[in-house]
Protein backbone atom coordinates (compact mmCIF):
# COMPACT_ATOMS: atom_id res chain seq x y z
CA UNK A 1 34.10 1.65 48.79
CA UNK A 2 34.17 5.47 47.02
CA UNK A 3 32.39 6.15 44.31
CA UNK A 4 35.83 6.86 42.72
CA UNK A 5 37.03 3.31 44.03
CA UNK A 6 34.03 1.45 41.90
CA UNK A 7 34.89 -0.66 39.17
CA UNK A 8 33.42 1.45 36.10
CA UNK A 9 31.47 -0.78 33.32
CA UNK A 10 30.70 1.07 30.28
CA UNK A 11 27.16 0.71 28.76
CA UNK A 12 27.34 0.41 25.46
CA UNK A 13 24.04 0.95 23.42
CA UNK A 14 24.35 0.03 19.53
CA UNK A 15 21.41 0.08 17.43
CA UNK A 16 21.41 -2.51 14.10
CA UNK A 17 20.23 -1.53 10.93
CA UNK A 18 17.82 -4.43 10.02
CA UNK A 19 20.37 -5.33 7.24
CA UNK A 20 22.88 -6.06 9.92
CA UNK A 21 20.19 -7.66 12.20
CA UNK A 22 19.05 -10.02 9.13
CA UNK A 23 22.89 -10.32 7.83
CA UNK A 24 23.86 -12.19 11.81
CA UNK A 25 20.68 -14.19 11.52
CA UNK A 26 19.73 -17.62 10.47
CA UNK A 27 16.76 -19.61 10.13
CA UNK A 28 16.96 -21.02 13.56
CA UNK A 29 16.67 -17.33 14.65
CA UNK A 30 13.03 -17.43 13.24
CA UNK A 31 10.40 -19.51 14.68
CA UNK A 32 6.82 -20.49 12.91
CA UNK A 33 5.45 -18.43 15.07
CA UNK A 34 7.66 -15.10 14.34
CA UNK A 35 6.16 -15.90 10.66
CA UNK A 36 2.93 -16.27 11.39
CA UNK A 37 2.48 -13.55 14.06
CA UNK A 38 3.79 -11.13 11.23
CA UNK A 39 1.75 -12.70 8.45
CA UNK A 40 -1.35 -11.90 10.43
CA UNK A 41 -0.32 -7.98 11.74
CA UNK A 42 0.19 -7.33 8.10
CA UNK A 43 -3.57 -8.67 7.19
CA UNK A 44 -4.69 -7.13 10.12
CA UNK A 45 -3.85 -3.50 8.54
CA UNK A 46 -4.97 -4.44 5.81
CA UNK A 47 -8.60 -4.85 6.65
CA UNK A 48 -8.18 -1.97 9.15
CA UNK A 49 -7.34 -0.11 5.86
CA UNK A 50 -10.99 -1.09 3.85
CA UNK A 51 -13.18 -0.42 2.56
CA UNK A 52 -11.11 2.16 0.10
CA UNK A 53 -12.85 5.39 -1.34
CA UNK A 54 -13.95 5.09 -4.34
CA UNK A 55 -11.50 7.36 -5.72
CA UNK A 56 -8.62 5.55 -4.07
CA UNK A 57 -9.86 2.32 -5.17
CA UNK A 58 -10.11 3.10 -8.79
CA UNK A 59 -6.68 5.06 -8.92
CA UNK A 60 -4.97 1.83 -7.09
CA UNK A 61 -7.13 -0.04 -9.93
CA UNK A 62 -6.00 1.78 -13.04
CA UNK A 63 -1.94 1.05 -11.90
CA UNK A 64 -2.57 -2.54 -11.83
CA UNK A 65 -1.59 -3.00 -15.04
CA UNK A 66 1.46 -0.66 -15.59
CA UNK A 67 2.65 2.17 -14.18
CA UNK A 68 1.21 6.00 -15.43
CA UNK A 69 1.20 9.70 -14.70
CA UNK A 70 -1.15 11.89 -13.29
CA UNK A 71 -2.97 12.62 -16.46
CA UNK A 72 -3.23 9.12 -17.49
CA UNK A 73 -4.68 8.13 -14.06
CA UNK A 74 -7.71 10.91 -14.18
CA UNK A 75 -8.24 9.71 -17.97
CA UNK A 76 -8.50 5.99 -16.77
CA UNK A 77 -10.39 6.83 -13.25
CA UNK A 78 -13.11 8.40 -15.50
CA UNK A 79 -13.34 5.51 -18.21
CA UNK A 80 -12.78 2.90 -15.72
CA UNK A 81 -15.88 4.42 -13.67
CA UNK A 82 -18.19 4.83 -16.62
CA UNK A 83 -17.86 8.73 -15.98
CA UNK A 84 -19.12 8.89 -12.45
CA UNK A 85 -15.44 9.77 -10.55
CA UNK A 86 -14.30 12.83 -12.53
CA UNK A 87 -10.84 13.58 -9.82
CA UNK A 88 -9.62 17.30 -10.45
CA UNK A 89 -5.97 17.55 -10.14
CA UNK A 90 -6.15 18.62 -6.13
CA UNK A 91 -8.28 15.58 -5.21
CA UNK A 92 -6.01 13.14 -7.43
CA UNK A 93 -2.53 14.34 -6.21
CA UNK A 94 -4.06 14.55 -2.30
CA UNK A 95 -4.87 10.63 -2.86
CA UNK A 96 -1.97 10.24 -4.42
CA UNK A 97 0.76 11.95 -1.91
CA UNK A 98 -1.46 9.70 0.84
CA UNK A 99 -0.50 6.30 -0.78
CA UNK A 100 2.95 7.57 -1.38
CA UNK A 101 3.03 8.17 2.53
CA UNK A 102 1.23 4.88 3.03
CA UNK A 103 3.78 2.74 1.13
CA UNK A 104 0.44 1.57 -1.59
CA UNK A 105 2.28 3.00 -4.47
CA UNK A 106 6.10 3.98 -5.47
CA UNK A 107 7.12 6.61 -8.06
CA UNK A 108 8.10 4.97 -10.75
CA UNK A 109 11.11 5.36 -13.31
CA UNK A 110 9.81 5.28 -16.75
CA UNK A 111 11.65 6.09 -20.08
CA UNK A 112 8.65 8.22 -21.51
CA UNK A 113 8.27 10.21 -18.71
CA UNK A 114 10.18 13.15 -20.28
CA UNK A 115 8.39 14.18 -23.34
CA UNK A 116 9.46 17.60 -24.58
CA UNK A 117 12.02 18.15 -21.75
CA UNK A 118 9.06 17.87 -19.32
CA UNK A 119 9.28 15.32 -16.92
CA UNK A 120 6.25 13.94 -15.91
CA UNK A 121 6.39 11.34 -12.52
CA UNK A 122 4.43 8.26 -12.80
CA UNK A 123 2.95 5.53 -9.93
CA UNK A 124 2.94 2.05 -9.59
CA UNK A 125 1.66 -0.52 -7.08
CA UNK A 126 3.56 -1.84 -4.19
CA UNK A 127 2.79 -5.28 -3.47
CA UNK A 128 1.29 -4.01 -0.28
CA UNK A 129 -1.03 -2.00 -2.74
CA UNK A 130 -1.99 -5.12 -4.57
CA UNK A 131 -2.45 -6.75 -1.41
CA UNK A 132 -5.15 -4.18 0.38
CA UNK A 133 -6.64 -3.76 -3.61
CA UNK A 134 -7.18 -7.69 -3.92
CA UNK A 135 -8.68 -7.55 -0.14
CA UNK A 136 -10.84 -4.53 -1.41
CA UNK A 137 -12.19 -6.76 -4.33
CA UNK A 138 -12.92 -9.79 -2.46
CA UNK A 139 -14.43 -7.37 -0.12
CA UNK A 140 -16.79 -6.07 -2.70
CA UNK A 141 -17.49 -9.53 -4.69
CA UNK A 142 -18.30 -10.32 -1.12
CA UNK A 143 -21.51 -7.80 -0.73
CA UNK A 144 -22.36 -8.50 -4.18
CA UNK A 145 -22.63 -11.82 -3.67
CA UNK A 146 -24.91 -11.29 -0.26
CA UNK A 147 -27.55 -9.20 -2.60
CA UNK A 148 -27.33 -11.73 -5.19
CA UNK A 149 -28.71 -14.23 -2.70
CA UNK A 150 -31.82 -12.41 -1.93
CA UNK A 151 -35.05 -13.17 -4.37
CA UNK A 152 -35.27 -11.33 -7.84
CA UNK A 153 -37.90 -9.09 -6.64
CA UNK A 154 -37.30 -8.64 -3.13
CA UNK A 155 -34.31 -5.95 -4.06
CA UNK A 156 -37.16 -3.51 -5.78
C-alpha cells in the first residue's frame, strides 16, 4: 500500500468552552469525588494564600460591607487600624491591581461613582475574597486564642 493509497482519517481537535462542556453534562457526569477533589484544591489555595499582609487584610476587611473607592478604602484602612496602616496611593492601588489579578475583588458598578463628571472605580469582594478573608480570621482568632491559654503573667 502507497502512502497515496491509505485511507485518510481526519483528526479533528475541538476545544469546548466550559459553557458548552457544562451545557452536554448531567449530574451523572459528576461523581462525589469530582466535588470533593475540587472542594479541597480550592481550600488548599486558600491557606497557601495566608497569612495576608496587613495591608491586604484590612483593605479586603473594609469591602466586606459594601463596595468603595480608593479614597474611601485608605480612610477606612486607617480608622479600621486605629491609625497604624496609613497606605499612600502607590501601596493601595499595587494591593489593589494584585487582588484584581487574583480574582479577591471585582470592580464594581456603583451609581455614585461619578460625582462631578469624575468617575471614580470602586471594589468589592468576590466570594473567593470572603472565603481566604474568613480563613484569615479564623487564622488569627486561632493564635489569639493559643496566647490566651498561657498564664496571666507568663506573657510579660
Amino acid at each position: 500500500m502507497t502512502a497515496d493509497s491509505r485511507p485518510r482519517t481526519a483528526v479533528w481537535k475541538r476545544v469546548l468552552t466550559r459553557d458548552q462542556i457544562y451545557a452536554n453534562m448531567s449530574l451523572y457526569d459528576i461523581s462525589p469525588h469530582d466535588i470533593l477533589d475540587n472542594a479541597m484544591a480550592s481550600s488548599v489555595d486558600i491557606q497557601k494564600s495566608l497569612p495576608l499582609t496587613e495591608a491586604t487584610y484590612f483593605i479586603m476587611l473594609c469591602l466586606t460591607p459594601k463596595p468603595k473607592h480608593g479614597y474611601a478604602i485608605m480612610k477606612e484602612v486607617q480608622t479600621l487600624s486605629e491609625g497604624r496602616v496609613n497606605l499612600s496611593t502607590g501601596t493601595l492601588y499595587g494591593v489593589l491591581k494584585r487582588l484584581l489579578e487574583q480574582g479577591w475583588i471585582a470592580r464594581s458598578e456603583q451609581p455614585e461613582d461619578s460625582e462631578n463628571g469624575r468617575e471614580r472605580k470602586s471594589y468589592a469582594l468576590t466570594d473567593l475574597g470572603r472565603r481566604l478573608l474568613s480563613a484569615e480570621i479564623n487564622r488569627l482568632q486561632a493564635l489569639v486564642a493559643a496566647a490566651d491559654q498561657r498564664p496571666a503573667g507568663a506573657l510579660m
